[in-house]
C-alpha atoms as a PDB file:
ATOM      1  CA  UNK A   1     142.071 219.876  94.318  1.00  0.00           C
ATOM      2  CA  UNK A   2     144.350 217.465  92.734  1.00  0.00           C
ATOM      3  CA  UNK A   3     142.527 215.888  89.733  1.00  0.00           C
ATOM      4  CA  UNK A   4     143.726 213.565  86.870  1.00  0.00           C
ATOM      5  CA  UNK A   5     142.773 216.002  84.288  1.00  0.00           C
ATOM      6  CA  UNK A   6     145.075 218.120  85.617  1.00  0.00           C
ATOM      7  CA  UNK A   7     147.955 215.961  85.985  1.00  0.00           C
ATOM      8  CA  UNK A   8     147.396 214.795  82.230  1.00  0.00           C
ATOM      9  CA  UNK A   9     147.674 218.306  81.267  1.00  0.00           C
ATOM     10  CA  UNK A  10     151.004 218.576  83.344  1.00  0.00           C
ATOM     11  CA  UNK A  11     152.273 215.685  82.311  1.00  0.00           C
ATOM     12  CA  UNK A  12     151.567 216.578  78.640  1.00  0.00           C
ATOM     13  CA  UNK A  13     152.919 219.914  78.691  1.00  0.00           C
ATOM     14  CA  UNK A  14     156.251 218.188  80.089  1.00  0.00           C
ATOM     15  CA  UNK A  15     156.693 215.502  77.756  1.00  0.00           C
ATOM     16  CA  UNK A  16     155.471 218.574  74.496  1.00  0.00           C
ATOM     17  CA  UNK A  17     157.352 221.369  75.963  1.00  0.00           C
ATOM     18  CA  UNK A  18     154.927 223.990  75.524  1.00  0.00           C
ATOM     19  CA  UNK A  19     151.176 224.132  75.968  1.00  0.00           C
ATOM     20  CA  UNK A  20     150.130 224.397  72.316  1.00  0.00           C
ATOM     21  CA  UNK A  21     151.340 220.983  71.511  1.00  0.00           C
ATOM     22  CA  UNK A  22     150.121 219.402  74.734  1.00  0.00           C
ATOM     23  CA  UNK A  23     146.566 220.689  73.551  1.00  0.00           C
ATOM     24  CA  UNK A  24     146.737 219.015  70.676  1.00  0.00           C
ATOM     25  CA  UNK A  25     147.771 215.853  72.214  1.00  0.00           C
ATOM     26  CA  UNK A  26     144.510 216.362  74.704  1.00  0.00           C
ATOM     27  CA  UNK A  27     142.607 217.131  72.183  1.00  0.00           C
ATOM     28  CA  UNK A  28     141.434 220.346  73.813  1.00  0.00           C
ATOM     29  CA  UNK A  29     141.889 224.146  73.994  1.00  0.00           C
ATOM     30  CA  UNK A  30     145.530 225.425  74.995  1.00  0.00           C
ATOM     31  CA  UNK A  31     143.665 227.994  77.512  1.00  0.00           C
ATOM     32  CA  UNK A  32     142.107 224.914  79.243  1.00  0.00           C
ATOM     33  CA  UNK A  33     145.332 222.830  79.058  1.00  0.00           C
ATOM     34  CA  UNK A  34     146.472 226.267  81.046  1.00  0.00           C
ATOM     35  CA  UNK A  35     143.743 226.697  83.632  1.00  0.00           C
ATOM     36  CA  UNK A  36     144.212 222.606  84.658  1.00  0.00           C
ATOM     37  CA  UNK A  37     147.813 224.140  85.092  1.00  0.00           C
ATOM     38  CA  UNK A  38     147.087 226.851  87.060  1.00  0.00           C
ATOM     39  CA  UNK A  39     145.046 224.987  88.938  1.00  0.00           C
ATOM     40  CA  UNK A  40     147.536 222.374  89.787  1.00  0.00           C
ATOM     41  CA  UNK A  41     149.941 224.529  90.373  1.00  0.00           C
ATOM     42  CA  UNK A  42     147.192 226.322  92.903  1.00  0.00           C
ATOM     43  CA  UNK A  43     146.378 222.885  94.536  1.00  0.00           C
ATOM     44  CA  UNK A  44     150.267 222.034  95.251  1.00  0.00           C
ATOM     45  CA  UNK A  45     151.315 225.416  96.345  1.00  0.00           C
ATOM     46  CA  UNK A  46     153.985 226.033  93.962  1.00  0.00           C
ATOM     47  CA  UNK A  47     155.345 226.679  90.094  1.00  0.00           C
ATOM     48  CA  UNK A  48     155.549 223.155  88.128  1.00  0.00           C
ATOM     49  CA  UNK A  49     157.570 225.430  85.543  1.00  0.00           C
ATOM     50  CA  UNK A  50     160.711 227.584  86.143  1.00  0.00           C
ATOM     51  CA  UNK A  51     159.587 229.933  83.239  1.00  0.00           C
ATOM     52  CA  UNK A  52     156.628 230.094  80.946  1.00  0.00           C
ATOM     53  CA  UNK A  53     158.207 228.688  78.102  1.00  0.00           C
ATOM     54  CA  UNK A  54     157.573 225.044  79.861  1.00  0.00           C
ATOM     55  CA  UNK A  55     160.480 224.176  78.934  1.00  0.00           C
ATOM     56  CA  UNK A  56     161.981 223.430  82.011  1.00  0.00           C
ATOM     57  CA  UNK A  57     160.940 221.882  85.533  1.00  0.00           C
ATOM     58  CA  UNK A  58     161.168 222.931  89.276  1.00  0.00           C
ATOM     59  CA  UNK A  59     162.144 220.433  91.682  1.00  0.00           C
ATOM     60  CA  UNK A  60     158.744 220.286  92.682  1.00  0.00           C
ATOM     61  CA  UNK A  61     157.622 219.635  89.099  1.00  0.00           C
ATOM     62  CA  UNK A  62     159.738 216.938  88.359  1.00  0.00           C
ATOM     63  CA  UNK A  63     158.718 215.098  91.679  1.00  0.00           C
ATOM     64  CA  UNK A  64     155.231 215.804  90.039  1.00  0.00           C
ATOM     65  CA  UNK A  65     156.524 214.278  86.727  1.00  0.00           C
ATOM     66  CA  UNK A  66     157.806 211.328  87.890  1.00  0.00           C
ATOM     67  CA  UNK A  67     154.534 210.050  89.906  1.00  0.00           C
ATOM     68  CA  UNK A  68     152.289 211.567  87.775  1.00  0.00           C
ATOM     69  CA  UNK A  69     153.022 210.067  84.672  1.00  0.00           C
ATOM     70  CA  UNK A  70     153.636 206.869  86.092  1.00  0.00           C
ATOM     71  CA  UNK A  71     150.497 206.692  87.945  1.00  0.00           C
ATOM     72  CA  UNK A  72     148.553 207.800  84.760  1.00  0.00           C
ATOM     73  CA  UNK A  73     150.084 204.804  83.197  1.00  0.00           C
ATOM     74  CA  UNK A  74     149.129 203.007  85.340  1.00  0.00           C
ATOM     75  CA  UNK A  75     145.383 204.073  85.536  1.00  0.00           C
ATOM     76  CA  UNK A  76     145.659 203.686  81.464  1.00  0.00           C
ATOM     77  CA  UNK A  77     146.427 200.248  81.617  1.00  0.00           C
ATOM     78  CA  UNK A  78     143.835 199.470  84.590  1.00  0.00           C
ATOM     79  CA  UNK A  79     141.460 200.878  82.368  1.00  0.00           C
ATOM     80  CA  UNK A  80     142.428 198.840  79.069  1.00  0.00           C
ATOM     81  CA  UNK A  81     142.344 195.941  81.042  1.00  0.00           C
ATOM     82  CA  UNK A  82     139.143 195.930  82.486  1.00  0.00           C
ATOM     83  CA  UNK A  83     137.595 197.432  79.306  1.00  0.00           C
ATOM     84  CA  UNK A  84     139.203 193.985  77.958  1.00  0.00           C
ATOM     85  CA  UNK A  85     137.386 191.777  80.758  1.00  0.00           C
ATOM     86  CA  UNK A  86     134.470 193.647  80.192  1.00  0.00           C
ATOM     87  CA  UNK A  87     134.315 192.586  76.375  1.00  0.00           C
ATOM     88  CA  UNK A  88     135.665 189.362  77.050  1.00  0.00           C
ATOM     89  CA  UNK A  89     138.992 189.452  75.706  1.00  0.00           C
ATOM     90  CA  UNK A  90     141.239 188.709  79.266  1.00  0.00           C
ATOM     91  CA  UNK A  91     140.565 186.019  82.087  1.00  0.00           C
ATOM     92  CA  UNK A  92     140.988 182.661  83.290  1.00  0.00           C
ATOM     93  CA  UNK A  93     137.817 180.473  82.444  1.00  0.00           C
ATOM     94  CA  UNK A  94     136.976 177.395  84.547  1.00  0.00           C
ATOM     95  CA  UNK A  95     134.774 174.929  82.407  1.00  0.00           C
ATOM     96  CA  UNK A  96     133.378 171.653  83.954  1.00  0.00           C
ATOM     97  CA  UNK A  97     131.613 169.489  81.696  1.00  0.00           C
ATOM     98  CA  UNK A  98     130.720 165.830  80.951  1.00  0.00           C
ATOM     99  CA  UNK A  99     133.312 163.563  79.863  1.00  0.00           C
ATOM    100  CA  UNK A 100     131.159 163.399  76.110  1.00  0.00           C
ATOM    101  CA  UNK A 101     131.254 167.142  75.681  1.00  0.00           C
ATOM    102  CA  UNK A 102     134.657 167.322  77.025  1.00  0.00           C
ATOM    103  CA  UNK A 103     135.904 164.518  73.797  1.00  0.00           C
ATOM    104  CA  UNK A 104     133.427 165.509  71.027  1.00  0.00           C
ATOM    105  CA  UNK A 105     132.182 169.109  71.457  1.00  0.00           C
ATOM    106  CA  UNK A 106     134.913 171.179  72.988  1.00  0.00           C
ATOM    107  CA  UNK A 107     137.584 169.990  70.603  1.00  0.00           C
ATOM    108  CA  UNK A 108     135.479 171.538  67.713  1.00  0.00           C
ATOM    109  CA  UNK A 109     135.227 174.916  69.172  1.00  0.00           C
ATOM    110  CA  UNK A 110     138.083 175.772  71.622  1.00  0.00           C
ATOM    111  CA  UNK A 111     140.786 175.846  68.889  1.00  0.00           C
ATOM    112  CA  UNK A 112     138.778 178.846  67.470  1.00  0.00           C
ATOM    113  CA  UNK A 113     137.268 180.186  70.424  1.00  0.00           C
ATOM    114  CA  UNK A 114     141.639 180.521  71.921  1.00  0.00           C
ATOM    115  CA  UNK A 115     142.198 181.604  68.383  1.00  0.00           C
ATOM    116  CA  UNK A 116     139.969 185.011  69.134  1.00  0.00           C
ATOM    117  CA  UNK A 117     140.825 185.198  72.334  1.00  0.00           C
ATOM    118  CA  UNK A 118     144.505 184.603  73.149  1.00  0.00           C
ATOM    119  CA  UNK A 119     144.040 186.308  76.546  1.00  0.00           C
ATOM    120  CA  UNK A 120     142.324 184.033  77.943  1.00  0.00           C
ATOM    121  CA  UNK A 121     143.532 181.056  79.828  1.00  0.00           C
ATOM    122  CA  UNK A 122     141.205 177.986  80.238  1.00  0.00           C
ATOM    123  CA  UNK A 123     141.031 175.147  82.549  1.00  0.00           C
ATOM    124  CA  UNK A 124     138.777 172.280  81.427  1.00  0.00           C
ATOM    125  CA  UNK A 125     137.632 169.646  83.469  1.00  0.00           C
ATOM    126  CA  UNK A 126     135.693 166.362  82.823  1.00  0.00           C
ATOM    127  CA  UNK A 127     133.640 165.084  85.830  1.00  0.00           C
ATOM    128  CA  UNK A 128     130.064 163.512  85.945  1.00  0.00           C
ATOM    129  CA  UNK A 129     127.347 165.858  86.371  1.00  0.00           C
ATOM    130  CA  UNK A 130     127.048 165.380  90.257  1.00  0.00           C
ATOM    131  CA  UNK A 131     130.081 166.247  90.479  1.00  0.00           C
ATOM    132  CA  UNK A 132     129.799 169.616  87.830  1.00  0.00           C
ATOM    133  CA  UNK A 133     126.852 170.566  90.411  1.00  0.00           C
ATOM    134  CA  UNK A 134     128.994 170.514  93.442  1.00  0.00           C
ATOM    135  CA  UNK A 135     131.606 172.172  91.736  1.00  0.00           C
ATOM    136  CA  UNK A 136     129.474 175.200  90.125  1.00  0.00           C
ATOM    137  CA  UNK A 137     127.659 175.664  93.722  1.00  0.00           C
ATOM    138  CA  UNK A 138     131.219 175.904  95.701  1.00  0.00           C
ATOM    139  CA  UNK A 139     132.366 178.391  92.940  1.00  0.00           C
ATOM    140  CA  UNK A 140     135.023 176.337  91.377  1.00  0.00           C
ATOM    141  CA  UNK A 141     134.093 176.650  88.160  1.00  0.00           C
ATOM    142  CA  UNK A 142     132.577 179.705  85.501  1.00  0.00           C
ATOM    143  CA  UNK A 143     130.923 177.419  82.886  1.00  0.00           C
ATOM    144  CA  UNK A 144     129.219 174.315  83.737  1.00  0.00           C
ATOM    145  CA  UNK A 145     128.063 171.699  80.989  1.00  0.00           C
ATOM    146  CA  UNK A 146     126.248 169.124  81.873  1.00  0.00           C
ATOM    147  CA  UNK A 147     123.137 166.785  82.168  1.00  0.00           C
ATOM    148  CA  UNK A 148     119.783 167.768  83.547  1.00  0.00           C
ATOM    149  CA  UNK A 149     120.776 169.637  87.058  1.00  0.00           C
ATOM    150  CA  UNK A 150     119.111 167.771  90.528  1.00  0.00           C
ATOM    151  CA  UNK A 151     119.264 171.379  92.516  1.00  0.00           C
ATOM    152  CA  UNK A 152     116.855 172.834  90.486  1.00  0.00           C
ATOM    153  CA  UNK A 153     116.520 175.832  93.207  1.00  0.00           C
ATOM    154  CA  UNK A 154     119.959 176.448  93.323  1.00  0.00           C
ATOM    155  CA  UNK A 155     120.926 175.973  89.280  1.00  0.00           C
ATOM    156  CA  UNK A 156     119.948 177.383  86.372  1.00  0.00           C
ATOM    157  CA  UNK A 157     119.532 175.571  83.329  1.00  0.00           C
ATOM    158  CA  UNK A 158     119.897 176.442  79.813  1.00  0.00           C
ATOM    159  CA  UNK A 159     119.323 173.353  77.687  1.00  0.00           C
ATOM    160  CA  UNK A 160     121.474 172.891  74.289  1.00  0.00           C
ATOM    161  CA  UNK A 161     120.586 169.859  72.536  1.00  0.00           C
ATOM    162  CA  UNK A 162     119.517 166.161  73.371  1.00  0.00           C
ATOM    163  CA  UNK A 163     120.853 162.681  72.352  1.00  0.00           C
ATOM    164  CA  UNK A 164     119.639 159.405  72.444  1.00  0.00           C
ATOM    165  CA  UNK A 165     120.540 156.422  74.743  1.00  0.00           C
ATOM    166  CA  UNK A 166     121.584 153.477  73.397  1.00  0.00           C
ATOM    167  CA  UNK A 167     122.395 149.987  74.914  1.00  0.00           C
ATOM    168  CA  UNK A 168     126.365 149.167  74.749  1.00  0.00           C
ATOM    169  CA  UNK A 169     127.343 145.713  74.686  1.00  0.00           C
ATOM    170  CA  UNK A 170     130.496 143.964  73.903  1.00  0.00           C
ATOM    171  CA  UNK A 171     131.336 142.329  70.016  1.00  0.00           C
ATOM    172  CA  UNK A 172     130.707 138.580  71.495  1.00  0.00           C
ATOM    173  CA  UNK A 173     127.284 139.920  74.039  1.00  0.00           C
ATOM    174  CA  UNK A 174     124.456 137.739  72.456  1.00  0.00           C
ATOM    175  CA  UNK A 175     122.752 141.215  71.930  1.00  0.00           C
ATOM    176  CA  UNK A 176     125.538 142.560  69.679  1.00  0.00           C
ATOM    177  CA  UNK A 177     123.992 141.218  66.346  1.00  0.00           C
ATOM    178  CA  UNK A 178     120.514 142.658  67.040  1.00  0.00           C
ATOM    179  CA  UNK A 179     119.020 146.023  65.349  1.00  0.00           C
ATOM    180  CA  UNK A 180     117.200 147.024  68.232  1.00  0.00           C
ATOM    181  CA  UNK A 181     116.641 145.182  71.659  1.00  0.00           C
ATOM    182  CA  UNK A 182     113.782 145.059  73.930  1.00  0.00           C
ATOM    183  CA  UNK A 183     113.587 146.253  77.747  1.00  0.00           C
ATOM    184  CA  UNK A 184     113.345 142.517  78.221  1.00  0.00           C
ATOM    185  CA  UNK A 185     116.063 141.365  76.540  1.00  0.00           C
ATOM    186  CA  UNK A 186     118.288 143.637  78.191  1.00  0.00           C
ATOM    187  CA  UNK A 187     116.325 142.798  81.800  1.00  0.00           C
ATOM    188  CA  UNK A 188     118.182 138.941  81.006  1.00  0.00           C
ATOM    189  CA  UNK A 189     121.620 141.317  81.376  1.00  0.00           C
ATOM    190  CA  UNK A 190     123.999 142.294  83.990  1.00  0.00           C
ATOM    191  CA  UNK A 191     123.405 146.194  83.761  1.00  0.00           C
ATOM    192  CA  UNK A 192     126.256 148.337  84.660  1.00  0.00           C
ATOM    193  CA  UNK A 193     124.970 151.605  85.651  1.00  0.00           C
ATOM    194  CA  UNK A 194     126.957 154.745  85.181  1.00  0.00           C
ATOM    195  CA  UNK A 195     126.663 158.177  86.189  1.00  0.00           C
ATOM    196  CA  UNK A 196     124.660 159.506  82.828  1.00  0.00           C
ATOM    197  CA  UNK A 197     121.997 156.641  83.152  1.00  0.00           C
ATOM    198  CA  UNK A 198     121.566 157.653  86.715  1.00  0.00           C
ATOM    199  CA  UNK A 199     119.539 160.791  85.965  1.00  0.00           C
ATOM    200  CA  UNK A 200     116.874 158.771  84.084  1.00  0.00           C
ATOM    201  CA  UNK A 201     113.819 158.891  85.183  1.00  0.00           C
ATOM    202  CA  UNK A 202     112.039 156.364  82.721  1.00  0.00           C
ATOM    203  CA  UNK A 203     110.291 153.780  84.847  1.00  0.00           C
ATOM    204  CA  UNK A 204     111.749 150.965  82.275  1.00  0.00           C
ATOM    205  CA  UNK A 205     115.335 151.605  83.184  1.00  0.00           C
ATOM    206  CA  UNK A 206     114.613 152.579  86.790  1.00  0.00           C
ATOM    207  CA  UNK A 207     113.166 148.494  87.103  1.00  0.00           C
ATOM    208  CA  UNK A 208     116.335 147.578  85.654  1.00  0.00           C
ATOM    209  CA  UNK A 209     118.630 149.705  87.996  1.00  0.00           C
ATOM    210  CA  UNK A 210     117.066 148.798  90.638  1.00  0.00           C
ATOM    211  CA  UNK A 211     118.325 145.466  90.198  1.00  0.00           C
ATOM    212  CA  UNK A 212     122.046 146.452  89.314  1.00  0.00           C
ATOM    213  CA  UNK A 213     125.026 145.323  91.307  1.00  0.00           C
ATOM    214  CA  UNK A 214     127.701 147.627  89.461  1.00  0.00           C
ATOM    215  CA  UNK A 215     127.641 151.573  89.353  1.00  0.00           C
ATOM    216  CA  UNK A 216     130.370 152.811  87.611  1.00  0.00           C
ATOM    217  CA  UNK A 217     131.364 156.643  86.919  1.00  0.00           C
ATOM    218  CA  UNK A 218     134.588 156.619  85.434  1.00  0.00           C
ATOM    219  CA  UNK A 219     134.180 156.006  81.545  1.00  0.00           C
ATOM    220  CA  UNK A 220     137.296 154.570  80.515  1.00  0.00           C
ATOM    221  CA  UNK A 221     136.668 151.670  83.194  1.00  0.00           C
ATOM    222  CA  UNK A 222     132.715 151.042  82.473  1.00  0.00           C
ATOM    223  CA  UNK A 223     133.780 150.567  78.886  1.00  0.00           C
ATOM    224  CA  UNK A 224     136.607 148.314  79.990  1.00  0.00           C
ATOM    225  CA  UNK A 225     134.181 146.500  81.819  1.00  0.00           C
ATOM    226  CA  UNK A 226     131.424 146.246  78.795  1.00  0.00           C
ATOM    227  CA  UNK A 227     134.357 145.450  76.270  1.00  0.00           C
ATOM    228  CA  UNK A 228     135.019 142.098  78.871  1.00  0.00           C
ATOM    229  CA  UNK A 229     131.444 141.075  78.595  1.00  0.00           C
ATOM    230  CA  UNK A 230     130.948 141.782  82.388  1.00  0.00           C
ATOM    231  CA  UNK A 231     127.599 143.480  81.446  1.00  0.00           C
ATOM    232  CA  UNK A 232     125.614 145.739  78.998  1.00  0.00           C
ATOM    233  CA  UNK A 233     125.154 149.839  79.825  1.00  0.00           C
ATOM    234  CA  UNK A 234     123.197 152.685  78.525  1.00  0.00           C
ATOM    235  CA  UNK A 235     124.767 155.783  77.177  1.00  0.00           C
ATOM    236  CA  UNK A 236     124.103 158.408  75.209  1.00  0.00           C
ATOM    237  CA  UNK A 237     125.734 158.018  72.157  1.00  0.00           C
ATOM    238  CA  UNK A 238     127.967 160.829  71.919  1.00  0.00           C
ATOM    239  CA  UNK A 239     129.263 159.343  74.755  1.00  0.00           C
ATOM    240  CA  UNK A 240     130.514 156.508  73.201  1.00  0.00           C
ATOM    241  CA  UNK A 241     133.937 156.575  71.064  1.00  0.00           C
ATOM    242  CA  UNK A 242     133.389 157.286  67.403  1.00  0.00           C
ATOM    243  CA  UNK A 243     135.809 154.249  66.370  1.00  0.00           C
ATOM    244  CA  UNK A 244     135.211 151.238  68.942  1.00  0.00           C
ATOM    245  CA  UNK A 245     135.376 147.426  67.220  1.00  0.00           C
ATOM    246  CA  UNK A 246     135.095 146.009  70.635  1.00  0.00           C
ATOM    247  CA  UNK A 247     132.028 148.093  71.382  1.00  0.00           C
ATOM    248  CA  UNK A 248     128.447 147.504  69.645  1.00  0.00           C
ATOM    249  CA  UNK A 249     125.716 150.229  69.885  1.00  0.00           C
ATOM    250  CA  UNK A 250     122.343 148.861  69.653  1.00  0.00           C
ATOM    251  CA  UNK A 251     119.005 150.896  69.571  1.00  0.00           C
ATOM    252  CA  UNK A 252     116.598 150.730  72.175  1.00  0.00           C
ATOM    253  CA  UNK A 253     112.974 149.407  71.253  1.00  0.00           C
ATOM    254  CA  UNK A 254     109.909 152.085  71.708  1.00  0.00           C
ATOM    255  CA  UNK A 255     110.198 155.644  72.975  1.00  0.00           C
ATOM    256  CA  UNK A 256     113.784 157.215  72.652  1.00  0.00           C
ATOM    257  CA  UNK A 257     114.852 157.682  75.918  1.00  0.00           C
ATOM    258  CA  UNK A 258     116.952 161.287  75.695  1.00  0.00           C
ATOM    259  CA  UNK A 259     119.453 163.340  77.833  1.00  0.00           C
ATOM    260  CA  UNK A 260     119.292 166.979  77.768  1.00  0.00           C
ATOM    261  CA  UNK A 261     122.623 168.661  77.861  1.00  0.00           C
ATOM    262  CA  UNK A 262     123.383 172.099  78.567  1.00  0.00           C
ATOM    263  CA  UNK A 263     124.470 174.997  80.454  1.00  0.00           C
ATOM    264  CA  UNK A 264     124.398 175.161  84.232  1.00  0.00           C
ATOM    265  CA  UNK A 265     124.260 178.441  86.459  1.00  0.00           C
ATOM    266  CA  UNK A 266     123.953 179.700  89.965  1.00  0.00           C
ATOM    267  CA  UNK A 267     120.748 181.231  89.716  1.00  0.00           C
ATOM    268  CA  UNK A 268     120.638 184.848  91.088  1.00  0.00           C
ATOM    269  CA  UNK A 269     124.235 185.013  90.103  1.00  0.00           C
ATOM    270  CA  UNK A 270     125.316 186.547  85.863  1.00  0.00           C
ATOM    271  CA  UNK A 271     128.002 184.854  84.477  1.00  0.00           C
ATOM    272  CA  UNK A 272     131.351 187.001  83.583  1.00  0.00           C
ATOM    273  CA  UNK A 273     131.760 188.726  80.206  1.00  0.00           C
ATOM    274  CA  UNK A 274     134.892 185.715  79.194  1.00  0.00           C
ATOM    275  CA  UNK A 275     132.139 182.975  80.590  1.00  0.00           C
ATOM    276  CA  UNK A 276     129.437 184.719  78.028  1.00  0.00           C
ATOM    277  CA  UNK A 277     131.512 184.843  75.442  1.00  0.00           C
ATOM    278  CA  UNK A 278     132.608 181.300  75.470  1.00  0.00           C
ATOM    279  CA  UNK A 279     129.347 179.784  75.913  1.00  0.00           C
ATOM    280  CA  UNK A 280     128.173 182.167  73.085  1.00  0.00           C
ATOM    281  CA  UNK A 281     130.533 180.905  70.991  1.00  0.00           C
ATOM    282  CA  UNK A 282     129.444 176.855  72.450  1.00  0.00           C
ATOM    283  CA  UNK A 283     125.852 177.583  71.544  1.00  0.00           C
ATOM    284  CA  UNK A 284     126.700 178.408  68.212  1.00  0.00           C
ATOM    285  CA  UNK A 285     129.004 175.365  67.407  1.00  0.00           C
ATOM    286  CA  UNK A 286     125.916 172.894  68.927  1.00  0.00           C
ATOM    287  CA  UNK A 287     123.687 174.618  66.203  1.00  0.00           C
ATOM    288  CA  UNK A 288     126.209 173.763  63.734  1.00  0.00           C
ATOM    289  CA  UNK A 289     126.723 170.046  64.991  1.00  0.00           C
ATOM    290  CA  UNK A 290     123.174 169.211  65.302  1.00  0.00           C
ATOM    291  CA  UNK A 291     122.532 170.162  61.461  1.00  0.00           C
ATOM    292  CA  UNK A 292     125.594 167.352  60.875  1.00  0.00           C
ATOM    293  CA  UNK A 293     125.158 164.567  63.128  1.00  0.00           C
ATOM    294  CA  UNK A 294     121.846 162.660  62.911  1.00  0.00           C
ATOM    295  CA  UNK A 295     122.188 161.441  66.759  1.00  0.00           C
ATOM    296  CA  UNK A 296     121.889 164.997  68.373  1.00  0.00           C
ATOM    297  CA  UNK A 297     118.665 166.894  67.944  1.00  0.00           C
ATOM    298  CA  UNK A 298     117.495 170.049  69.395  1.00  0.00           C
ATOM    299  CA  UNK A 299     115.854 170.420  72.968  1.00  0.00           C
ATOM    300  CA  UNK A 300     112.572 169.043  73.103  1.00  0.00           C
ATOM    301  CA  UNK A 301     113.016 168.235  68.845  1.00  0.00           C
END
């Protein structure tokens, strides 16, 4: 039987010229290095080796060479590349995530996360989280960030941190000189709903939205629209752009209303070792950024 072993000893002995040498090489006994020979040579049905001395090839042993040693390269580099997937150090990475993670998380982290991994290519996405859903489910995409998941039966969910909602209003709205604002006050506005405020569940908003003429998911128009004084929307606020003097945050009076962010999955499915090691690498830069910024506290904190 033809068996790799044996070809690596070949192939050895041919590139080293004698058997002693090729042992070394192996790393194993020259009268093993000579059985795998022997047995080769038993498997083909002929000498590899005009004389002993291994010094020079038959026809049929440099026919033997030739695919040998280039289908042992081969198998070497199969085998350094998946041991390379396997730790996470080769791949192509498809992230989906909200457009807030996409401006103010990622940036933080991907320059060093590329920086330890230069294998690996990544294609990042920002879409709202209905659409990160349909996109993890039709297997678009290896890492999913996003708000609380609707198909609960079909997605996992690993939850990173939360943040607070805030009302946005434009510099002129009548609301943009107050501290805090009342459900009320902000009943007496056009709401613009948006994709994040969608998801709440708080029966205070859901009165509201159910009285809203405008759903918009795009961000860069609903704060077009709020900078115009069409209406007033709620966001989280690391949604919002950190410099903004056409945009006024204003806190919401009684209990915080919160979105949980985090990590989507098909359940029954394990994510890849490059998906693990980039959102091992995310949860560790959210630990960091919730220490520094007041507006982002840990799940259920």
């Amino acid at each position: 039987m033809i068996t790799q072993t044996s070809l690596r000893a070949f192939v050895a002995v041919a590139e080293a010229g004698n058997i002693s040498a090729a042992a070394r090489r192996l790393g194993r006994g020259p009268s093993a290095v000579s059985m795998a020979l022997k047995q080769l040579e038993a498997a083909l049905g002929g000498k590899l080796f005009e004389r002993d001395r291994k010094s020079d090839l038959t026809a049929l042993g440099r026919h033997t060479f030739a695919r040998a040693a280039a289908g042992l390269r081969r198998y070497d580099a199969a085998v350094d590349d998946i041991r390379a997937y396997a730790d996470g150090e080769i791949g192509r990475l498809d992230i989906a995530c909200v457009p807030s993670v996409a401006a103010y998380l990622l940036p933080g982290m991907v320059d060093a996360f590329t920086d330890t991994h230069p294998q690996i290519h990544l294609d990042i996405r920002d879409i709202d989280t209905t659409s990160i859903e349909g996109a993890l489910l039709a297997g678009e995409v290896d890492v999913a960030i996003a708000g609380t998941p609707q198909a609960r039966e079909a997605i996992t969910f690993e939850p990173l941190f939360e943040d607070r909602f805030v009302l946005v209003c434009g510099r002129t709205s009548p609301l943009a000189t107050r501290e805090c604002v009342e459900w009320d006050e902000i009943a007496g506005q056009t709401l613009i709903a948006n994709g994040a405020s969608a998801r709440m569940e708080d029966p205070r908003f859901q009165a509201l939205a159910a009285g809203s003429r405008l759903m918009v998911h795009n961000m860069a128009s609903l704060l077009a629209l709020v900078r115009r004084n069409v209406g007033v929307t709620l966001l989280p606020q690391l949604s919002l752009p950190r410099e903004e003097p056409d945009l006024v945050r204003v806190r919401i009076s009684g209990k915080a209303l919160l979105r949980p962010v985090g990590v989507h999955g098909r359940r029954g499915e394990s994510r890849s070792p490059v998906a693990e090691a980039f959102v091992d690498r995310l949860r560790a830069h959210v630990a960091t950024r919730i220490e520094e910024e007041a507006y982002m506290r840990p799940p259920g904190g």
